[in-house]
PDB file of N, CA and C in Angstrom:
ATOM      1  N   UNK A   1      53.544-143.606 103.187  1.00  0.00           N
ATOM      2  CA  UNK A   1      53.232-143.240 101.822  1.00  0.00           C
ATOM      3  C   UNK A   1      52.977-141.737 101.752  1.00  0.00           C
ATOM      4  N   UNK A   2      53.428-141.217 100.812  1.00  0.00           N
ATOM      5  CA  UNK A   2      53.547-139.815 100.613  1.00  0.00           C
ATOM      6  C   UNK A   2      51.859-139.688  99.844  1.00  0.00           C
ATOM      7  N   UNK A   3      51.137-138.304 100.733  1.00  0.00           N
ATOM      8  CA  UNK A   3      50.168-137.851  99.872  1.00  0.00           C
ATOM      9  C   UNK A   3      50.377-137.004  98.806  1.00  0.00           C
ATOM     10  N   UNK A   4      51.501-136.284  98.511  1.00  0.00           N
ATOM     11  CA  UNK A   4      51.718-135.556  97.792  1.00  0.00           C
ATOM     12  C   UNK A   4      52.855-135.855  96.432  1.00  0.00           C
ATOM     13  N   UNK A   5      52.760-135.994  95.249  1.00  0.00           N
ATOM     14  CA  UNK A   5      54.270-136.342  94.817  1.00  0.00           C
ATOM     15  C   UNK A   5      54.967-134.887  94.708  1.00  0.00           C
ATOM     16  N   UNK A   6      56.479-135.236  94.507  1.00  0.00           N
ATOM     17  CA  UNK A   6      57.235-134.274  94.438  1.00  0.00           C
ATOM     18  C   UNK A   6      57.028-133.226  93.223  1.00  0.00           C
ATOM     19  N   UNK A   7      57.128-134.160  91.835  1.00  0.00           N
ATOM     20  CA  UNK A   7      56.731-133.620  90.622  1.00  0.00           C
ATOM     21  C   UNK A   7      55.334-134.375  90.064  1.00  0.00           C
ATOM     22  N   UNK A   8      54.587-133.333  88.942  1.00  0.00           N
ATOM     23  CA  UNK A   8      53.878-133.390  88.379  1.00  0.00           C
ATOM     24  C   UNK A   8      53.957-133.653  86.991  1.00  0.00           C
ATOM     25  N   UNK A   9      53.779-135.045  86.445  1.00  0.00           N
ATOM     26  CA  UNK A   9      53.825-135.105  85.005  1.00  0.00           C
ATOM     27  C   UNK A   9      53.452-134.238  84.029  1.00  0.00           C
ATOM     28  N   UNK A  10      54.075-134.081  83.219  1.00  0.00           N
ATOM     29  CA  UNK A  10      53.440-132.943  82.067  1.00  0.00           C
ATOM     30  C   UNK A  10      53.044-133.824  80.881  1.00  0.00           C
ATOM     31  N   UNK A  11      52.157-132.913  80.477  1.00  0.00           N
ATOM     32  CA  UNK A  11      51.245-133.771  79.340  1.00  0.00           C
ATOM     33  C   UNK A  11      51.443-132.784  78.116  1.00  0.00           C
ATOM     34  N   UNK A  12      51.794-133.332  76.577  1.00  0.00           N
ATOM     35  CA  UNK A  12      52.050-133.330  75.753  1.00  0.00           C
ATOM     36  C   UNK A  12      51.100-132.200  75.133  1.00  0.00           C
ATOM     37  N   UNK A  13      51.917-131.136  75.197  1.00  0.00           N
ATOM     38  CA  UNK A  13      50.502-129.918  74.435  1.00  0.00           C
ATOM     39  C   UNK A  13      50.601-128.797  75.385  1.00  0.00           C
ATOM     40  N   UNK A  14      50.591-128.793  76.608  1.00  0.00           N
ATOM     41  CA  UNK A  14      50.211-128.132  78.001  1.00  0.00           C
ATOM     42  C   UNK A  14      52.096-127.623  77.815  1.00  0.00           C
ATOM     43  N   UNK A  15      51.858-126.164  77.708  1.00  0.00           N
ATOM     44  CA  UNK A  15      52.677-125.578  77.557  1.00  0.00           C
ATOM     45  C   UNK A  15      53.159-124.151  79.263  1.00  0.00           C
ATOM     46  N   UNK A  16      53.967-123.802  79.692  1.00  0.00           N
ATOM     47  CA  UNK A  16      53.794-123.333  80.665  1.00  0.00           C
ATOM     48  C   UNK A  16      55.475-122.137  80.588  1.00  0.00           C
ATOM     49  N   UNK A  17      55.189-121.214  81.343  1.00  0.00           N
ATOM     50  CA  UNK A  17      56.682-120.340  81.558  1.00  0.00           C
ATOM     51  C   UNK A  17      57.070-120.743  82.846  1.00  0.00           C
ATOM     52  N   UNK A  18      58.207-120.593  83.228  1.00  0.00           N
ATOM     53  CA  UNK A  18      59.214-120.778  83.934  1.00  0.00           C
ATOM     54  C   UNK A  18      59.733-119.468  84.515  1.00  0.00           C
ATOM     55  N   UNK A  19      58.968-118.969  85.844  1.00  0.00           N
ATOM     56  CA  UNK A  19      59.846-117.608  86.180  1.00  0.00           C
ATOM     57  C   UNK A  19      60.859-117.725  87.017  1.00  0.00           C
ATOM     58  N   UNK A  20      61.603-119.188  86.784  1.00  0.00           N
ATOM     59  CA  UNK A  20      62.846-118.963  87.738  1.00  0.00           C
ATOM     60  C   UNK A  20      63.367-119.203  86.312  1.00  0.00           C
ATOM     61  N   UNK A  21      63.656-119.644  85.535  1.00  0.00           N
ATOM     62  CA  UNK A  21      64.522-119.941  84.243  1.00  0.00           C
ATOM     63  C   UNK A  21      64.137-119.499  83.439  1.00  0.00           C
ATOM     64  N   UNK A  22      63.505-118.526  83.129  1.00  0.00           N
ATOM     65  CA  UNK A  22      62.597-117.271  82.058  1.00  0.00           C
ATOM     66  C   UNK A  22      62.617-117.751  80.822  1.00  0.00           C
ATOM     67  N   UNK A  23      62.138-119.162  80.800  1.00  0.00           N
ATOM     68  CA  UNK A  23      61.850-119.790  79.503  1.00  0.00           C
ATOM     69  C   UNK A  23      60.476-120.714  79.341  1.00  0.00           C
ATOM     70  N   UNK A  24      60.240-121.193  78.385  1.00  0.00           N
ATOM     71  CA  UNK A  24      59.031-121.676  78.144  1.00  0.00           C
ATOM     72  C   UNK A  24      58.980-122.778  77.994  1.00  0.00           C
ATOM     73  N   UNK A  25      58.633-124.144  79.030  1.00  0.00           N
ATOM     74  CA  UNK A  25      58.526-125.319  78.990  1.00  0.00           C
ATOM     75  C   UNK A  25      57.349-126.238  78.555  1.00  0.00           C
ATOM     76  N   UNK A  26      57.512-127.605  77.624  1.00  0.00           N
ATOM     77  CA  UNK A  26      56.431-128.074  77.504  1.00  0.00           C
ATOM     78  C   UNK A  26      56.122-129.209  78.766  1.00  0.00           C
ATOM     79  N   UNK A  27      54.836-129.412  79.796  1.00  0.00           N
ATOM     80  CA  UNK A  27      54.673-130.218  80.779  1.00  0.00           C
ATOM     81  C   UNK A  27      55.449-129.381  81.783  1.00  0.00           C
ATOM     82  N   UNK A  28      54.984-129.187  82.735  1.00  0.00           N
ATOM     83  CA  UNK A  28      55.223-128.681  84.262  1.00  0.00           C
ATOM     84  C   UNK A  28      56.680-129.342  84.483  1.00  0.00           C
ATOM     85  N   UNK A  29      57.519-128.826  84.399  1.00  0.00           N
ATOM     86  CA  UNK A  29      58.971-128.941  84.644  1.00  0.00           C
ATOM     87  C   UNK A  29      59.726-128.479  86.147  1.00  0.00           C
ATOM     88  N   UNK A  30      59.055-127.688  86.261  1.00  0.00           N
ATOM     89  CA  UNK A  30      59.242-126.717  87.650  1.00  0.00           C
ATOM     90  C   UNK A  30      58.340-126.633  88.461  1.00  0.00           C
ATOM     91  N   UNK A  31      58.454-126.608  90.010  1.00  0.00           N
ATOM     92  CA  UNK A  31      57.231-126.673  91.008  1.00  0.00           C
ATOM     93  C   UNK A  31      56.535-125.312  90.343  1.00  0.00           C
ATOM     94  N   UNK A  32      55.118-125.401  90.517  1.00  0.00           N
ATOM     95  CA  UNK A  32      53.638-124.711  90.412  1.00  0.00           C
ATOM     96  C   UNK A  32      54.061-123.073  91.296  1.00  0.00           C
ATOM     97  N   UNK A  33      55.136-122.952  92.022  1.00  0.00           N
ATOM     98  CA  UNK A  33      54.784-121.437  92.429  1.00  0.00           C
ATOM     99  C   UNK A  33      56.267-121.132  91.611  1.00  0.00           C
ATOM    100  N   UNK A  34      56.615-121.643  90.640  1.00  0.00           N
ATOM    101  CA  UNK A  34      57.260-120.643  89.889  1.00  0.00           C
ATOM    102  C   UNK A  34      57.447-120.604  88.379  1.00  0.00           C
ATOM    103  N   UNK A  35      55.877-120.772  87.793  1.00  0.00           N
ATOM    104  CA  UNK A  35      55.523-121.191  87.043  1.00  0.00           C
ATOM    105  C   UNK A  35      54.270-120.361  86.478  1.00  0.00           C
ATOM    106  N   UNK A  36      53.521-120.345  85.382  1.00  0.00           N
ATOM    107  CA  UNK A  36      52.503-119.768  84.838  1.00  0.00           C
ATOM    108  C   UNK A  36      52.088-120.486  83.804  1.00  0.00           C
ATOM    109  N   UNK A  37      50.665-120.727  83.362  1.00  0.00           N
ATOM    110  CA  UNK A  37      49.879-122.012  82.586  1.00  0.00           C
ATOM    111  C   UNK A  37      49.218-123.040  83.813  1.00  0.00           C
ATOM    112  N   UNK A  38      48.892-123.437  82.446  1.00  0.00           N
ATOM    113  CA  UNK A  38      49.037-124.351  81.309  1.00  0.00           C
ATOM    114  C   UNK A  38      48.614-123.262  79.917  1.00  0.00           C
ATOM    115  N   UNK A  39      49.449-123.111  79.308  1.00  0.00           N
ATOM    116  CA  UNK A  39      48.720-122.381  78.064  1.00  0.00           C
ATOM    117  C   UNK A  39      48.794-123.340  76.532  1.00  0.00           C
ATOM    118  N   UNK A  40      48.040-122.636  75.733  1.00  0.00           N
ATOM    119  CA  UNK A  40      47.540-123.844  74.921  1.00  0.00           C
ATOM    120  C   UNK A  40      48.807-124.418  73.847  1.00  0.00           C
ATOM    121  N   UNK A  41      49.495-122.950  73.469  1.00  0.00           N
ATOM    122  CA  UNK A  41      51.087-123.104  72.422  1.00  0.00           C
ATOM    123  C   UNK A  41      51.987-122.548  73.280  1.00  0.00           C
ATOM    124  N   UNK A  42      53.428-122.463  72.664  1.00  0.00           N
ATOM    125  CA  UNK A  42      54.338-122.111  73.261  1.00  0.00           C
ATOM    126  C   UNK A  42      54.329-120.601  72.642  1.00  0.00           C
ATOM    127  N   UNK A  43      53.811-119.889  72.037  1.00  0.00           N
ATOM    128  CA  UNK A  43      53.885-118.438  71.742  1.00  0.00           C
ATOM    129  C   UNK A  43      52.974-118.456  72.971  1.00  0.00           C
ATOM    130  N   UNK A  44      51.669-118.165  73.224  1.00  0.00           N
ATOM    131  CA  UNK A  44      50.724-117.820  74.431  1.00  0.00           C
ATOM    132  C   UNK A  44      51.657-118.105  75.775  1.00  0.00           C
ATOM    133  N   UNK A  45      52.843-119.143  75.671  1.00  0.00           N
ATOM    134  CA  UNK A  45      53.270-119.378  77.281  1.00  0.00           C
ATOM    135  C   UNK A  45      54.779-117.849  76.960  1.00  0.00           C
ATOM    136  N   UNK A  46      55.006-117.632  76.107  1.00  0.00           N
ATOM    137  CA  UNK A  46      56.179-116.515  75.654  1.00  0.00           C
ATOM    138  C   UNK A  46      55.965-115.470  76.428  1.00  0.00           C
ATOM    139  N   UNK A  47      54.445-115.012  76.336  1.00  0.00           N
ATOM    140  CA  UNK A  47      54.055-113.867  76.653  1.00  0.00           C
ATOM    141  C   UNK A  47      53.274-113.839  77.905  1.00  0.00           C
ATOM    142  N   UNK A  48      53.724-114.889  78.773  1.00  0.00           N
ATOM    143  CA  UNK A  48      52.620-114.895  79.902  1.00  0.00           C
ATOM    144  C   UNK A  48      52.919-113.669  81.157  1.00  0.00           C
ATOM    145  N   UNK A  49      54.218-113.408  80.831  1.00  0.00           N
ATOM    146  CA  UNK A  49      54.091-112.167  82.164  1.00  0.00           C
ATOM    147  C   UNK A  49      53.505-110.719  81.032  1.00  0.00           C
ATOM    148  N   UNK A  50      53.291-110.672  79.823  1.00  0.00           N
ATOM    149  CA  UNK A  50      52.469-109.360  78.970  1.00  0.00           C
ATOM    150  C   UNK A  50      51.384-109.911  79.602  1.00  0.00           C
ATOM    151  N   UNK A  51      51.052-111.049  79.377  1.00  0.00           N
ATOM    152  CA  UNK A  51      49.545-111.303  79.594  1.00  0.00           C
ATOM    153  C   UNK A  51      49.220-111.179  81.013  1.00  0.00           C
ATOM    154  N   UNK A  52      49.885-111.172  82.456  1.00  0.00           N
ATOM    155  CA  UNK A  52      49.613-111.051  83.451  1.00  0.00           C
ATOM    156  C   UNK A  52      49.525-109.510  83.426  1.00  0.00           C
ATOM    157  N   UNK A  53      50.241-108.873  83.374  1.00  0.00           N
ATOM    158  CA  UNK A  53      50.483-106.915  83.494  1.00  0.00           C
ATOM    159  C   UNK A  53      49.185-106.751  83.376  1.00  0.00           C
ATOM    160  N   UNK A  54      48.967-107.109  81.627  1.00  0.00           N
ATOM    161  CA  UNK A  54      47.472-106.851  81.093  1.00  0.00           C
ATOM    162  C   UNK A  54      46.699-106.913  81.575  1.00  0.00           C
ATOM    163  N   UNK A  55      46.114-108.107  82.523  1.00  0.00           N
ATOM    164  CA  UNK A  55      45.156-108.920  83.204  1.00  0.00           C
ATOM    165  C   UNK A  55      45.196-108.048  84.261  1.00  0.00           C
ATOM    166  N   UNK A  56      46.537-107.548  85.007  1.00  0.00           N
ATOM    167  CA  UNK A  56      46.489-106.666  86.235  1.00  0.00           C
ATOM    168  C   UNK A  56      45.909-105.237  85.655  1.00  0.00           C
ATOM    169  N   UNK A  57      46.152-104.502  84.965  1.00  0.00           N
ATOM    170  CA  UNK A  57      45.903-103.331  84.688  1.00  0.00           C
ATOM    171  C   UNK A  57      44.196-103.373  84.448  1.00  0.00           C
ATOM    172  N   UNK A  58      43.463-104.311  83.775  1.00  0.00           N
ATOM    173  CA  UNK A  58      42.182-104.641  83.655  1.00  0.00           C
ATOM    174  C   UNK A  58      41.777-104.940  85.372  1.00  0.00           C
ATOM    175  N   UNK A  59      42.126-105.748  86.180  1.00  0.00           N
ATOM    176  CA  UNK A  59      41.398-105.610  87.287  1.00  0.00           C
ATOM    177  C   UNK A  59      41.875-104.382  87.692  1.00  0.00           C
ATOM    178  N   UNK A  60      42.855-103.611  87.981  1.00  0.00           N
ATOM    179  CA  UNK A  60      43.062-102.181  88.929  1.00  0.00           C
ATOM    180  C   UNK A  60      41.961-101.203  88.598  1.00  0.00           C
ATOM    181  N   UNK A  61      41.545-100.960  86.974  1.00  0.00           N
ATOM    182  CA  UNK A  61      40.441-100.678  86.680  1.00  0.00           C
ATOM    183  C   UNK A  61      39.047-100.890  86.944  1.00  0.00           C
ATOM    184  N   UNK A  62      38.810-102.198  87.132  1.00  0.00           N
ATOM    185  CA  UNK A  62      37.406-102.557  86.782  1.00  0.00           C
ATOM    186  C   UNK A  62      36.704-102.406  87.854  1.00  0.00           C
ATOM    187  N   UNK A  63      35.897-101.361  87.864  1.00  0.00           N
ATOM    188  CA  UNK A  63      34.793-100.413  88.801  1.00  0.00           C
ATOM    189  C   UNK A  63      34.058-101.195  89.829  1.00  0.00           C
ATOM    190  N   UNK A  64      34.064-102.476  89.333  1.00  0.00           N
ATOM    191  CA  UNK A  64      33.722-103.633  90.600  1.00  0.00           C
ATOM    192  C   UNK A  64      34.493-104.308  91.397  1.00  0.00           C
ATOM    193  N   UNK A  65      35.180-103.704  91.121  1.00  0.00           N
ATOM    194  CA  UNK A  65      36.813-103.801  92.662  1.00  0.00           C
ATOM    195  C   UNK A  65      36.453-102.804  93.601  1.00  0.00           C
ATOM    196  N   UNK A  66      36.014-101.804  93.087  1.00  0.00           N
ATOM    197  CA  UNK A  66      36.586-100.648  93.371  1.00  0.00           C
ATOM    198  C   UNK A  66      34.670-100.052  94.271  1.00  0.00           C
ATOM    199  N   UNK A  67      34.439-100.620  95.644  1.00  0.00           N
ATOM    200  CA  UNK A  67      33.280-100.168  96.212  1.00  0.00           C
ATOM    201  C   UNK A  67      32.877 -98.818  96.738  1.00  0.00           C
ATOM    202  N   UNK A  68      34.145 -98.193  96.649  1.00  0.00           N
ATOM    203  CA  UNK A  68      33.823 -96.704  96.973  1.00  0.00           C
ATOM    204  C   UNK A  68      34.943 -95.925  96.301  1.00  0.00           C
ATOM    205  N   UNK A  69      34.421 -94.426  96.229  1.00  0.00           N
ATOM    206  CA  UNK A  69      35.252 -93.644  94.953  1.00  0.00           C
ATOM    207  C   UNK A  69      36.262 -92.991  96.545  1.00  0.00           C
ATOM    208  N   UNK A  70      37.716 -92.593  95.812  1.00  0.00           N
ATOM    209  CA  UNK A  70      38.414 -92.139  96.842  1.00  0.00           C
ATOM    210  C   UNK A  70      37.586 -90.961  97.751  1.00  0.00           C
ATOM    211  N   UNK A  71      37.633 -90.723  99.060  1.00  0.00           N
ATOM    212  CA  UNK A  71      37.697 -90.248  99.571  1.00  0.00           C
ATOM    213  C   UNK A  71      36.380 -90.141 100.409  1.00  0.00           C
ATOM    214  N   UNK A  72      35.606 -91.411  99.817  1.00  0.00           N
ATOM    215  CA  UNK A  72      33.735 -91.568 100.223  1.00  0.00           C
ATOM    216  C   UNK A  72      34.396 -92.725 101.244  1.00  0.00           C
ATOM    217  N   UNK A  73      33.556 -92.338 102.695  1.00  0.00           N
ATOM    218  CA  UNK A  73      33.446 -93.457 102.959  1.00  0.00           C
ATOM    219  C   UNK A  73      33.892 -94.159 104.051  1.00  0.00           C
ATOM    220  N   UNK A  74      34.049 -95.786 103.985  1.00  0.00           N
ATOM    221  CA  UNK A  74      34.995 -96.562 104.269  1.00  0.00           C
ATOM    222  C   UNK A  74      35.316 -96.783 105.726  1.00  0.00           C
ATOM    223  N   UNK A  75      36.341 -97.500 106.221  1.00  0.00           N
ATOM    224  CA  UNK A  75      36.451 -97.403 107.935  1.00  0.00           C
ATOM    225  C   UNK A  75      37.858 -96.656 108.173  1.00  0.00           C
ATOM    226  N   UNK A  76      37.190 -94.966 107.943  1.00  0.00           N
ATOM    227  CA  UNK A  76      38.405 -93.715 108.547  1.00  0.00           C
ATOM    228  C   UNK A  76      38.302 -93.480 109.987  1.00  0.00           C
ATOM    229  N   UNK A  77      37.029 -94.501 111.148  1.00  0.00           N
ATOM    230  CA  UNK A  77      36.905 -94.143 112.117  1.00  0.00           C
ATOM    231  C   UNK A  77      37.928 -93.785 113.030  1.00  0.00           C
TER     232      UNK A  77
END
């Protein structure tokens, strides 16, 4: 008996993108590593690689990543 199934049912609502077929599916259509969601509509799953950039550019920023300022520091031993 298999612990794992192959596919994952998708449920009615649960909207997701597709970065091998650069489209927007409703229910998990495609294995989980080439994929993004569950988002709540299909506009929010449209824009999920804007919304990743975004999300990246906010952590590259955020000063609590970031434990020492360039050039303080660190293991230069």
């Amino acid at each position: 008996m298999a612990v794992f199934k192959k596919r994952t049912a998708g449920k009615p609502g649960e909207w997701y993108y597709c970065l091998e077929h650069k489209k927007v599916e409703e229910g998990p259509e495609c294995p989980a590593k080439d994929r993004f969601g569950p988002y709540a509509t299909p506009a929010e799953a449209q824009h999920a690689l804007e919304t990743a950039h975004e999300r990246d550019l906010q952590w590259e920023n955020d000063p609590r990543w970031h434990d020492a300022k360039a050039g303080e520091g660190g293991d230069e031993g």
